[in-house]
Protein backbone atom coordinates (compact mmCIF):
# COMPACT_ATOMS: atom_id res chain seq x y z
CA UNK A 1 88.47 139.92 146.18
CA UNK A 2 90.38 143.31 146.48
CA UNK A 3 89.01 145.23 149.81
CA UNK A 4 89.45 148.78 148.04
CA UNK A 5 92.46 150.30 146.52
CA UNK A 6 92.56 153.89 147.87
CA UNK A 7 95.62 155.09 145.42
CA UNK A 8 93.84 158.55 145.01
CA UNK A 9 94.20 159.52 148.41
CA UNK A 10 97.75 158.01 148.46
CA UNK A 11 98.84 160.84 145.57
CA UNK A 12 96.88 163.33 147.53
CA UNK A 13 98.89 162.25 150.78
CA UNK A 14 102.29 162.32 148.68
CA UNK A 15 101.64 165.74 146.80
CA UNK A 16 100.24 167.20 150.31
CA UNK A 17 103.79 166.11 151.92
CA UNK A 18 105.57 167.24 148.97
CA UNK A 19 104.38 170.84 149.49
CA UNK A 20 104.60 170.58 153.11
CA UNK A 21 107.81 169.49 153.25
CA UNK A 22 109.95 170.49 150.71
CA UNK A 23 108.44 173.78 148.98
CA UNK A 24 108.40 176.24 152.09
CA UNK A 25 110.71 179.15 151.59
CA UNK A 26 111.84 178.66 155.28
CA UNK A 27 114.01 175.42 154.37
CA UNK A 28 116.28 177.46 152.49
CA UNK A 29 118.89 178.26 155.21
CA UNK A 30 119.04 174.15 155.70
CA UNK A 31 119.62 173.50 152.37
CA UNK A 32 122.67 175.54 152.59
CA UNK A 33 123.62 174.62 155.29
CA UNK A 34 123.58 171.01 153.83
CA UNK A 35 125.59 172.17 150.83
CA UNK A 36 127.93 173.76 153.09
CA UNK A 37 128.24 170.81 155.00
CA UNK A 38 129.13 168.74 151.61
CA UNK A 39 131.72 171.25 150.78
CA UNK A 40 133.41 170.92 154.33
CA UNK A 41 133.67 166.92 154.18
CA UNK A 42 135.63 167.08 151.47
CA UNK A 43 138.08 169.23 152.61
CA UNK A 44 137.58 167.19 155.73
CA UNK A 45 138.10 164.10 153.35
CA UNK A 46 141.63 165.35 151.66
CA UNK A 47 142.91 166.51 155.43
CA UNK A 48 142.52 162.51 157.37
CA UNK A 49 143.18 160.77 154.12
CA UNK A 50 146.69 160.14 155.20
CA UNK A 51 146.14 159.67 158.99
CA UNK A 52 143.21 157.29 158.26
CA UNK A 53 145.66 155.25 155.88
CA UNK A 54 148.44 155.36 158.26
CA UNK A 55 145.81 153.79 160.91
CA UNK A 56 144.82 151.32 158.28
CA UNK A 57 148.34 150.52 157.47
CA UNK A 58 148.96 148.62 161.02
CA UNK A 59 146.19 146.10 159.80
CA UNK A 60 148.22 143.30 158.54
CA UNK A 61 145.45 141.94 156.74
CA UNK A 62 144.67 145.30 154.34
CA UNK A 63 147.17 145.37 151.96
CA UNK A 64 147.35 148.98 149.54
CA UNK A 65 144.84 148.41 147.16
CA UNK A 66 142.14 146.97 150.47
CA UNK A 67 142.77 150.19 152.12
CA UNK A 68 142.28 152.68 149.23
CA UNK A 69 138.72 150.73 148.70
CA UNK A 70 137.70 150.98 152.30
CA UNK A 71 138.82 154.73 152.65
CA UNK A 72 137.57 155.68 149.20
CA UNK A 73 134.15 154.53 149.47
CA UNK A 74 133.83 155.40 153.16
CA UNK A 75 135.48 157.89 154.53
CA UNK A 76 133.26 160.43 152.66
CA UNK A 77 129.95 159.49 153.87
CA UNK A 78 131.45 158.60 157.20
CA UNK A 79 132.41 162.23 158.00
CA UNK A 80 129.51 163.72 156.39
CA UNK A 81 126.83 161.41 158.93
CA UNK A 82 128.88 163.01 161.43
CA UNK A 83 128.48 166.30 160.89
CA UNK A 84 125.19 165.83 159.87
CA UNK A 85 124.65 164.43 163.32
CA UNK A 86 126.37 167.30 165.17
CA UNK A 87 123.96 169.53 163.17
CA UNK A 88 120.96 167.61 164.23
CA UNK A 89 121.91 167.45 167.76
CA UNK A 90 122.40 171.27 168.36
CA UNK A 91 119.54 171.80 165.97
CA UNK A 92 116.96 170.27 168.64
CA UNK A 93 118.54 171.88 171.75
CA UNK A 94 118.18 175.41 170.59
CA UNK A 95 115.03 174.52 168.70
CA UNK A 96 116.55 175.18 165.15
CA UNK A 97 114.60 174.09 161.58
CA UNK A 98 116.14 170.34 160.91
CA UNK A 99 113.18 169.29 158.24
CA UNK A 100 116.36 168.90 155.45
CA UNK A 101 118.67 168.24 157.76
CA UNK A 102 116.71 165.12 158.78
CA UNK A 103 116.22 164.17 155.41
CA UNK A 104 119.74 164.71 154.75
CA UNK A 105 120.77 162.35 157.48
CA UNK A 106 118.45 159.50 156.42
CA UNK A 107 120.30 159.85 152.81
CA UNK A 108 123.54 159.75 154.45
CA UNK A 109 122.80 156.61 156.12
CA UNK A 110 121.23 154.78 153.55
CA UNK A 111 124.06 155.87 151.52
CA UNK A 112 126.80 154.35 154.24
CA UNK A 113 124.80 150.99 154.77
CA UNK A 114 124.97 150.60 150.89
CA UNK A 115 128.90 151.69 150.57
CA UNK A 116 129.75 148.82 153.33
CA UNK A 117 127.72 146.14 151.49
CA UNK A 118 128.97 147.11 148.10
CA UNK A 119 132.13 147.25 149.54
CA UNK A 120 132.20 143.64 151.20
CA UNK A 121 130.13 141.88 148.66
CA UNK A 122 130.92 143.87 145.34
CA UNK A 123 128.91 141.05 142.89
CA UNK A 124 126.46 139.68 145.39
CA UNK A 125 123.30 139.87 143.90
CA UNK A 126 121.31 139.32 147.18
CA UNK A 127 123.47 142.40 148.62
CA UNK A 128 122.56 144.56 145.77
CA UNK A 129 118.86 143.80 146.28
CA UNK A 130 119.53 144.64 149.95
CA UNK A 131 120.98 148.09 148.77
CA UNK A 132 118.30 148.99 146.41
CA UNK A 133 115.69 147.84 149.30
CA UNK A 134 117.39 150.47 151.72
CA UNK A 135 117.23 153.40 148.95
CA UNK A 136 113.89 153.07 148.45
CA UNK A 137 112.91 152.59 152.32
CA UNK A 138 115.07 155.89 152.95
CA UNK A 139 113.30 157.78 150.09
CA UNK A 140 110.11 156.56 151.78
CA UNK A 141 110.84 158.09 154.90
CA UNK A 142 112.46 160.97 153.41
CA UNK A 143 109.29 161.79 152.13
CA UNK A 144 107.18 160.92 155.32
CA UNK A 145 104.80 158.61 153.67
CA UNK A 146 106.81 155.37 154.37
CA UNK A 147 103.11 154.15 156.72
CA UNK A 148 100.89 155.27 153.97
CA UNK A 149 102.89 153.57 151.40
CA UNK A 150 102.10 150.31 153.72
CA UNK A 151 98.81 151.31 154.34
CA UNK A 152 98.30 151.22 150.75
CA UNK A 153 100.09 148.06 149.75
CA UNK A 154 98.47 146.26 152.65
CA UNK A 155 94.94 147.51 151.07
CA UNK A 156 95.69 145.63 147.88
CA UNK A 157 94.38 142.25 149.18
CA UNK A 158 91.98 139.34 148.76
CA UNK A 159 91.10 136.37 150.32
CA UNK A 160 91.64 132.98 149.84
CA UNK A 161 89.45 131.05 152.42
CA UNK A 162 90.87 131.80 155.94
CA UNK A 163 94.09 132.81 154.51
CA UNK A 164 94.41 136.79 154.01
CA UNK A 165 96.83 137.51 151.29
CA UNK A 166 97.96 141.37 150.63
CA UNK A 167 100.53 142.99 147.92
CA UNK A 168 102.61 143.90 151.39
CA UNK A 169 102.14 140.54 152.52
CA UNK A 170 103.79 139.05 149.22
CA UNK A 171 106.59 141.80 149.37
CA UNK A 172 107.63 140.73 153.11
CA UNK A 173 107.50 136.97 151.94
CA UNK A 174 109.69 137.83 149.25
CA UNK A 175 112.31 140.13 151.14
CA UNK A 176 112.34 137.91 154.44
CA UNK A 177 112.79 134.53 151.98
CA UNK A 178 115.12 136.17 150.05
CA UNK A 179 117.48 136.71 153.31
CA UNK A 180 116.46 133.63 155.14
CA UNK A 181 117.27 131.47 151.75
CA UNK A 182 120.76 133.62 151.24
CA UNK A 183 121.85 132.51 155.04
CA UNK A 184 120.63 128.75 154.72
CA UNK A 185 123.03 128.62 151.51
CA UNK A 186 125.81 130.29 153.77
CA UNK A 187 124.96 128.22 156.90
CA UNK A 188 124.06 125.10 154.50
CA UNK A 189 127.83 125.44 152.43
CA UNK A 190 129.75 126.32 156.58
CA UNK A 191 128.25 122.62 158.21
CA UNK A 192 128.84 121.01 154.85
CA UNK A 193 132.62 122.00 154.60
CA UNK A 194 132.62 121.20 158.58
CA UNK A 195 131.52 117.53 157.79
CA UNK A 196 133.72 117.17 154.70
CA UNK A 197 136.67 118.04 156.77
CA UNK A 198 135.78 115.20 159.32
CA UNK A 199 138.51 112.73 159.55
CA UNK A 200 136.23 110.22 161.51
CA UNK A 201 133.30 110.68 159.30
CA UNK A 202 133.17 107.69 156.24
CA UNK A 203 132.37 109.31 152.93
CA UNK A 204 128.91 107.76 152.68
CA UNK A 205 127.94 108.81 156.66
CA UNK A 206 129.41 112.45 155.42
CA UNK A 207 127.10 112.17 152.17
CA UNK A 208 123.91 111.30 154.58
CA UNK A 209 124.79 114.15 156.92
CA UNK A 210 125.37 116.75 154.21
CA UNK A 211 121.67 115.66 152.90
CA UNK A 212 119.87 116.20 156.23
CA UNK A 213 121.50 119.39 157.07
CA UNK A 214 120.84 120.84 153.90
CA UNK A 215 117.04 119.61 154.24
CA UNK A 216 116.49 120.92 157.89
CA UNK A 217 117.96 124.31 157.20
CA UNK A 218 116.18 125.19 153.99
CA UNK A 219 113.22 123.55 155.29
CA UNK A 220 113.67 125.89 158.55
CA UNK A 221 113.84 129.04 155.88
CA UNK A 222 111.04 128.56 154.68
CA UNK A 223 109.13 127.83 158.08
CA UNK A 224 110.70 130.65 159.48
CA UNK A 225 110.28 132.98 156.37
CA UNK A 226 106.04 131.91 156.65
CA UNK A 227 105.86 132.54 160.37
CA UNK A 228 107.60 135.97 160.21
CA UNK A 229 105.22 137.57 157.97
CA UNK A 230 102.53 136.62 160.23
CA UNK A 231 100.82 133.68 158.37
CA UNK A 232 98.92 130.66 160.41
CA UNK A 233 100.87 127.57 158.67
CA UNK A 234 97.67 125.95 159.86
CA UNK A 235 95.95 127.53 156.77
CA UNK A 236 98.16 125.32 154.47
CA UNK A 237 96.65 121.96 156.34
CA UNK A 238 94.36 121.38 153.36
CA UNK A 239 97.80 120.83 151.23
CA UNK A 240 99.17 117.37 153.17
CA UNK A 241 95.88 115.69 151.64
CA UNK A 242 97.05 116.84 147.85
CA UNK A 243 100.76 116.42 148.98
CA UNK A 244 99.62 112.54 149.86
CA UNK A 245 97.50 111.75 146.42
CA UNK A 246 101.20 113.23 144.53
CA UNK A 247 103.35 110.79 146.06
CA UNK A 248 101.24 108.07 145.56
CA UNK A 249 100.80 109.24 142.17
CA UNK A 250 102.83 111.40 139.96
CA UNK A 251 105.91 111.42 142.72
CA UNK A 252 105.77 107.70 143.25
CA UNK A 253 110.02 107.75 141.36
CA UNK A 254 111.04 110.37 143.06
CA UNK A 255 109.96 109.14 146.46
CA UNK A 256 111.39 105.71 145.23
CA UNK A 257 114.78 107.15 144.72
CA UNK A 258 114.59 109.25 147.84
CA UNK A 259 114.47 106.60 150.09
CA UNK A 260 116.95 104.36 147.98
CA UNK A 261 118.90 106.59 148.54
CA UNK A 262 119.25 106.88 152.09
CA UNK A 263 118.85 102.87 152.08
CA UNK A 264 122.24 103.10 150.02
CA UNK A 265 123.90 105.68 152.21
CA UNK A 266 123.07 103.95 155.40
CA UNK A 267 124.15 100.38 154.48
CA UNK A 268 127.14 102.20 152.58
CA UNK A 269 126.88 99.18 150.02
CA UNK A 270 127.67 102.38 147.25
CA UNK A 271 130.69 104.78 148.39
CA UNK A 272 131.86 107.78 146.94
CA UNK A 273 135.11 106.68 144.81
CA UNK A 274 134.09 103.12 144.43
CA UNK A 275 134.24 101.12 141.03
CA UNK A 276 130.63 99.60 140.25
CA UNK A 277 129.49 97.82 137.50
CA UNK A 278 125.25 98.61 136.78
CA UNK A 279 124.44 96.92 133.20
CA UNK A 280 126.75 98.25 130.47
CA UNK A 281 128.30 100.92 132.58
CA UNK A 282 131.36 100.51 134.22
CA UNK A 283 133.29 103.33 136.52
CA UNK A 284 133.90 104.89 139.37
CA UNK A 285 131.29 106.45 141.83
CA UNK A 286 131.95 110.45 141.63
CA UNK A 287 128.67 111.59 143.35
CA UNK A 288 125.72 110.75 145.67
CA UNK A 289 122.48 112.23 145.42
CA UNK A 290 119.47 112.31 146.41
CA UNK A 291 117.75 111.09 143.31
CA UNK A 292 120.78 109.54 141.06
CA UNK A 293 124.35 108.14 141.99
CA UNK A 294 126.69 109.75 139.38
CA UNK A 295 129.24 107.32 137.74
CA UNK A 296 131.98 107.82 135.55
CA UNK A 297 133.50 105.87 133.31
CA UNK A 298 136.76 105.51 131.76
CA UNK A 299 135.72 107.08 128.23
CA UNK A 300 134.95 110.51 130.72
CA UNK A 301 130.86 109.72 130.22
CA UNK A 302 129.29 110.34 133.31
CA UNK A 303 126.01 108.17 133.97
CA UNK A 304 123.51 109.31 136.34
CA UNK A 305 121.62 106.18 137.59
CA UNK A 306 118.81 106.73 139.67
CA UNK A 307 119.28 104.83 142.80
CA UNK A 308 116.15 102.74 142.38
CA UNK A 309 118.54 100.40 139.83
CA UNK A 310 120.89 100.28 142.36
CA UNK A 311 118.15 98.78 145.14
CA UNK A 312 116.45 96.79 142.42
CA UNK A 313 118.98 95.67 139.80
CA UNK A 314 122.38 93.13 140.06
CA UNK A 315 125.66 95.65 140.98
CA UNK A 316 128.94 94.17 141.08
CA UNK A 317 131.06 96.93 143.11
CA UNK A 318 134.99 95.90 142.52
CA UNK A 319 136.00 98.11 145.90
CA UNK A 320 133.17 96.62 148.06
CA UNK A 321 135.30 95.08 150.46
CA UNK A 322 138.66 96.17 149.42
CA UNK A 323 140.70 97.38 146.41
CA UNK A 324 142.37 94.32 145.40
CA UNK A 325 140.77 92.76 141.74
CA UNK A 326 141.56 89.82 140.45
CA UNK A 327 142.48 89.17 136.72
CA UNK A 328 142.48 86.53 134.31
CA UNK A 329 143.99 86.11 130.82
CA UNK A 330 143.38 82.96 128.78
CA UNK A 331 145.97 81.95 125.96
CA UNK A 332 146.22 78.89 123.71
CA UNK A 333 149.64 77.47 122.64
CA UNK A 334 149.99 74.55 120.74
CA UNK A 335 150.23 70.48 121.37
CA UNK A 336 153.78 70.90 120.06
CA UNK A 337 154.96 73.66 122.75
CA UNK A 338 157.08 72.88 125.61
CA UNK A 339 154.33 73.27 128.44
CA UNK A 340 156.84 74.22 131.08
CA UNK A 341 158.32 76.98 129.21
CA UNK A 342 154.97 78.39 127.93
CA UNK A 343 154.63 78.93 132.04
CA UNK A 344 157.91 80.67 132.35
CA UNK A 345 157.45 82.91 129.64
CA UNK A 346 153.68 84.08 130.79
CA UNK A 347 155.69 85.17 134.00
CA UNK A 348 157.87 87.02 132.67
CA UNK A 349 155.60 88.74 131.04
CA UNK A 350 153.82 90.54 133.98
CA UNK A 351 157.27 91.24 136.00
CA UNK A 352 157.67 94.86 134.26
CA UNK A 353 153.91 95.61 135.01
CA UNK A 354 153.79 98.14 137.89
CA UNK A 355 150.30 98.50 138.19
CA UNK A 356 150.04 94.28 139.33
CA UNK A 357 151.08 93.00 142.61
CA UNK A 358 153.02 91.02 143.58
CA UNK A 359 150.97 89.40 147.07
CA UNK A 360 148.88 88.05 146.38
CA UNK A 361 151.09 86.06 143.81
CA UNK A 362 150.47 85.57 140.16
CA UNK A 363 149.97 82.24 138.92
CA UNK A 364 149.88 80.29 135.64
CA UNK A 365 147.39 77.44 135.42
CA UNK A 366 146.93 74.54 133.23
CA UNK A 367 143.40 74.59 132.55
CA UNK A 368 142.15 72.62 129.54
CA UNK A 369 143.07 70.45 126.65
CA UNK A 370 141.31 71.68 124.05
CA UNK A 371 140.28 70.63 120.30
CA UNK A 372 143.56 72.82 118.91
CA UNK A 373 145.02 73.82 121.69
CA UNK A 374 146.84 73.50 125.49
CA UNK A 375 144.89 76.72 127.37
CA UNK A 376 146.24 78.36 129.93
CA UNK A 377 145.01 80.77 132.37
CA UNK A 378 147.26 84.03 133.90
CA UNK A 379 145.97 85.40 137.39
CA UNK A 380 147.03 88.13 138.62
CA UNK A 381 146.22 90.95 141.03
CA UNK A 382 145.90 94.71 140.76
CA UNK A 383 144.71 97.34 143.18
CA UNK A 384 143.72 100.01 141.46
CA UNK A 385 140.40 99.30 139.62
CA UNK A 386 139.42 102.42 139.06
CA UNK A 387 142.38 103.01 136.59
CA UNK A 388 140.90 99.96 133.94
CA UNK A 389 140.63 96.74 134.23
CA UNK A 390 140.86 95.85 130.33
CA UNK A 391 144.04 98.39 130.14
CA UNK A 392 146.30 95.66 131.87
CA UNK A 393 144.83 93.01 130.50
CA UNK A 394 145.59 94.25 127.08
CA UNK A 395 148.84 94.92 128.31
CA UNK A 396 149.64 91.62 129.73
CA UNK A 397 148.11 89.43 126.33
CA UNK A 398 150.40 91.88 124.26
CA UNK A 399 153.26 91.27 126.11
CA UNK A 400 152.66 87.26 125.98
CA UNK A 401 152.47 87.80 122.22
CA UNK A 402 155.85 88.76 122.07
CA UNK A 403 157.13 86.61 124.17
CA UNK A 404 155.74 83.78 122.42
CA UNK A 405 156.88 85.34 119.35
CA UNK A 406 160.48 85.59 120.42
CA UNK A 407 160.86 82.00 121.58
CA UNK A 408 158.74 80.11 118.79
CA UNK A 409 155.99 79.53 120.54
CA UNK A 410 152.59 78.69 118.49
CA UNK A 411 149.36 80.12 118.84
CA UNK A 412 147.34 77.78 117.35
CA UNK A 413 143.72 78.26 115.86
CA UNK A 414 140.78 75.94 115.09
CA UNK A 415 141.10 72.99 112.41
CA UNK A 416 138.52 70.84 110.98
CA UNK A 417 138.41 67.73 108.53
CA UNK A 418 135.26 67.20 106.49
CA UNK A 419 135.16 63.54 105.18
CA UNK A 420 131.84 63.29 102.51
CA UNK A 421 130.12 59.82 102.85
CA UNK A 422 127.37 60.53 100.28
CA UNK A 423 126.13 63.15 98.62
CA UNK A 424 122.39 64.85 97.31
CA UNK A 425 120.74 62.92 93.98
CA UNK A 426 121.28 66.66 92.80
CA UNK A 427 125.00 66.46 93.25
CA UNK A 428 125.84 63.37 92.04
CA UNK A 429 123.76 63.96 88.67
CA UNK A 430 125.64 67.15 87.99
CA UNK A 431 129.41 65.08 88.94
CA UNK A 432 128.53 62.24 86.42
CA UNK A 433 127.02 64.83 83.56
CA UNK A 434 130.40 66.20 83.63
CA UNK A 435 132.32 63.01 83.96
CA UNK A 436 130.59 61.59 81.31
CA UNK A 437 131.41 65.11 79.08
CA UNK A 438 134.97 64.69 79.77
CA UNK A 439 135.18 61.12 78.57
CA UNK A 440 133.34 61.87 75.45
CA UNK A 441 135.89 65.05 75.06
CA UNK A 442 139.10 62.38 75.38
CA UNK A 443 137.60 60.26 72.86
CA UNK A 444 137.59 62.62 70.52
CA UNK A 445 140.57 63.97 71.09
CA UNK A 446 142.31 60.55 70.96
CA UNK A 447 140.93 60.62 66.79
CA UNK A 448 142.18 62.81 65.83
CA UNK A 449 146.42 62.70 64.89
CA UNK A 450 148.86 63.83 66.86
CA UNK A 451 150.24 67.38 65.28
CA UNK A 452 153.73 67.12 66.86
CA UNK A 453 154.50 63.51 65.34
CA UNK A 454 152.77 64.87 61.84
CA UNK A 455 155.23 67.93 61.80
CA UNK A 456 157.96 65.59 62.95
CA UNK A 457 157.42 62.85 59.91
CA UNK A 458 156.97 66.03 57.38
CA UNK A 459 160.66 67.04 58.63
CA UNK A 460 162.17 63.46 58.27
CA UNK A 461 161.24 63.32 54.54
CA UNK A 462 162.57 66.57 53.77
CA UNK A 463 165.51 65.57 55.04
CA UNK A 464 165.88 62.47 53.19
CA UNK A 465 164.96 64.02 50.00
CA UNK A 466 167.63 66.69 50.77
CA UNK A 467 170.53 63.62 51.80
CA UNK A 468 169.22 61.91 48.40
CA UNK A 469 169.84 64.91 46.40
C-alpha cells in the first residue's frame, strides 16, 4: 500500500520557494542585468556571425546550408552561457546577488543541451524526450525543489512482497530503459551491418550471429536498465517457475520454432537466396527468422513458414548443393514420324534458349512406345532456379510445337476401337421394336402405286390422244 503522500507540504515547500526566491524586491538589479545581458548577445551575435562562418567554412564537411543551422541555433545561447558565466564568476568574488543569475544560467544550459540535440537529431523521438526531460529537470532546479520533487515521487510507493516499487522508481525505469533500449538498437543495427559486410561469413552463419547479438544486447538493456535503478533481480526469482509452466504450455510453438530455427541456421540446410519447395509453395528464401523462414514466390506472394515445417515436413531445396536444375520435357510424335529427325528438331529447339546450358549437355531420349504414340524425353540444364522453372519449360514445348509444325511432324492423341459382342435384353428389345416398325412401314409403302410412273402413264395418253387428233 501507499506509505503516505505528503503533496500538501510539497505546495507549501514550492509556494515558500516561490516567495523566497523570486518575489524579493532585491532581485531586481539581476533581472536587469539579465535583460541587459540578452540585449548584448545579440549584438554580440550579428558582430562574430561572419568570423564564426568563415571558421566554419574551412570544414570540408559543412557545406552552406550545415553551417547556417549550426551557427543559427547556437551561436546565440553559446555567447549568452558565457557571459552569464563571467557574471557568475565575478558575482561570487565580490560577494554580489546571483539568485537570477543562477537561474538564468541553468536556463541557458538546458537551453544549449537541447539546441545541440535538436540540432543533430532533428526527428528523433528519443532525443526529443531527452530535451523535454532536461527542461523540466532545469525548471526543477530553477525553482530549488528538484529533492523535494523526489522526495515526493519516491513517497508514492507500495509494496509488492520484498520488492519496493515507488512512482520515482517507475520514472527512472522508464528514462534509463528508454536510453539503454535507444543504444542497443544503435549498437544492435552497428555489429549487424559489421557482420553483413563479412566476406568470410556464409549467409546462414551471418543470420545466426545477427540473432545472438541482437539477443545479448537487448537482453543486457534490460539487465542493465533493472540494476541501475537499484532493484535486487533476485526479487523476480519467483518468475522462472511461471516462465517454465509457459513454455511447456502456451509457448510450447514458439519455443518449437526457436530452436528450429537455430537447428536450420547451424546445419545451413535453408540459406538465404535459396529456391525451396515446402507443400504448394515454391520460391526463393528472402528471410530468416527466428520464428518463420520467409519465402517468395514467383507470383510476388511471400509465405512465412514457421520453421517447425521445415524440421518436420519433406523440403526439396533446388540450390542445396549447387545451382544447376535439371529439366525434363515429354512429347509424343507419331508411329509415322521419322524418329531421327524428331531428335534433331527437339535440339534445335533449345539452341536460342539463353537461360539453358550448354555443360552439362542436353539430350533427347527415346523413352517409350506408347498406345498412340513414340515419347520422347528433352533434358536439359539451367542454373538459375530462382528465375522459374515452368517459364523454360513452357518455352522449350512451345518452341517444339513449331518446329514440329514446320516440318510435318504429328502430335498424335489417344484412339480407341469399341467392338460390341452383345448387348442388354433392354437394348436389343428396343433395336427389334424398331426393326420390326420399319419393315411394317416398307410394306406399306410398297402398296401403294408409284406417283411418278402414274403421272408418267397420264402424260403418255395425252399425248396419244393429241398425235390421234
Amino acid at each position: 500500500m501507499f506509505e503516505g503522500i505528503k503533496i500538501e507540504n510539497y505546495i507549501a515547500i514550492l509556494i515558500d520557494k516561490i516567495e523566497n526566491s523570486f518575489l524579493v524586491w532585491s532581485n531586481l538589479f539581476e533581472l536587469l542585468l539579465f535583460l541587459f545581458l540578452l540585449v548584448a548577445t545579440y549584438f554580440l551575435t550579428k558582430l562574430l556571425y561572419k568570423h564564426v562562418d568563415q571558421l566554419l567554412d574551412k570544414i570540408e564537411a559543412l557545406n552552406e546550408r550545415k553551417r547556417f543551422r549550426i551557427i543559427d541555433q547556437l551561436l546565440y545561447p553559446l555567447i549568452l552561457m558565457i557571459l552569464v558565466g563571467i557574471y557568475y564568476v565575478i558575482a561570487a568574488s565580490f560577494n554580489l546577488p546571483s539568485v537570477i543569475i543562477s537561474i538564468a544560467g541553468n536556463l541557458v544550459s538546458a537551453w544549449l543541451v537541447v539546441k545541440v540535440i535538436t540540432l543533430f537529431f532533428p526527428r528523433n523521438r528519443m532525443f526529443r524526450f531527452l530535451s523535454a526531460f532536461i527542461w523540466i529537470i532545469a525548471a526543477l532546479r530553477i525553482l530549488n525543489i528538484y529533492q523535494e520533487t523526489l522526495n515526493l515521487l519516491d513517497s508514492l510507493a507500495f509494496n509488492s512482497g520484498n520488492l519496493r516499487i515507488s512512482l520515482l522508481l517507475i520514472i527512472k525505469t522508464v528514462i534509463i530503459f528508454s536510453i539503454l533500449f535507444w543504444l542497443a538498437g544503435k549498437l544492435s543495427r552497428l555489429v549487424t551491418n559489421r557482420i553483413d559486410s563479412s566476406d568470410d561469413l556464409t549467409p546462414s552463419i551471418k543470420v545466426l550471429l545477427n540473432k545472438i547479438a541482437r539477443f545479448l544486447i537487448f537482453t543486457s538493456a534490460i539487465l542493465f536498465t533493472l540494476s541501475g535503478v537499484g532493484v535486487n533481480l533476485s526479487a523476480f526469482a519467483f518468475l522462472g517457475g511461471a516462465i517454465g509452466v509457459g513454455l511447456g504450455f502456451g509457448l510450447q510453438k514458439i519455443v518449437s520454432n526457436f530452436i528450429s530455427g537455430i537447428i536450420i541456421l547451424v546445419d545451413k540446410s535453408i540459406k538465404p537466396g535459396d529456391v525451396v519447395e515446402i507443400g504448394n509453395v515454391y520460391g526463393w528464401v528472402r528471410k530468416l527468422d527466428i520464428r518463420f523462414v520467409s519465402v517468395v514466390t514467383r507470383s510476388g506472394k511471400e509465405f512465412l513458414i514457421p520453421n517447425e515445417d521445415f524440421i518436420t515436413k519433406e523440403v526439396i531445396n533446388w540450390s542445396y548443393s549447387d545451382e544447376l536444375v535439371r529439366v525434363d520435357a515429354e512429347v509424343g510424335v507419331s508411329y509415322d514420324s521419322d524418329l531421327r529427325q524428331v531428335q534433331e528438331l527437339m535440339m534445335q529447339a533449345i539452341e536460342e534458349k539463353e537461360r539453358i546450358l550448354t555443360d552439362p549437355a542436353p539430350n533427347v531420349l527415346l523413352i517409350e512406345f506408347g498406345d498412340s504414340s513414340v515419347n520422347f524425353e528433352l533434358r536439359f540444364w539451367i542454373s538459375d532456379p530462382r528465375n522459374g522453372i515452368q517459364n523454360i519449360r513452357s518455352q522449350v514445348l512451345l518452341s517444339i510445337w513449331d518446329s514440329f509444325k514446320e516440318n510435318n511432324v504429328e502430335i498424335p492423341f489417344p484412339q480407341r476401337d469399341y467392338h460390341l459382342k452383345s448387348l442388354p435384353d433392354e437394348l436389343n428389345n428396343f433395336f427389334n421394336e424398331n426393326k420390326e416398325l420399319k419393315q411394317k412401314n416398307n410394306v406399306e409403302d410398297n402398296s401403294k402405286p408409284d406417283n411418278k410412273d402414274q403421272a408418267d402413264n397420264d402424260q403418255e395418253e395425252i399425248n396419244r390422244d393429241l398425235k390421234n387428233s
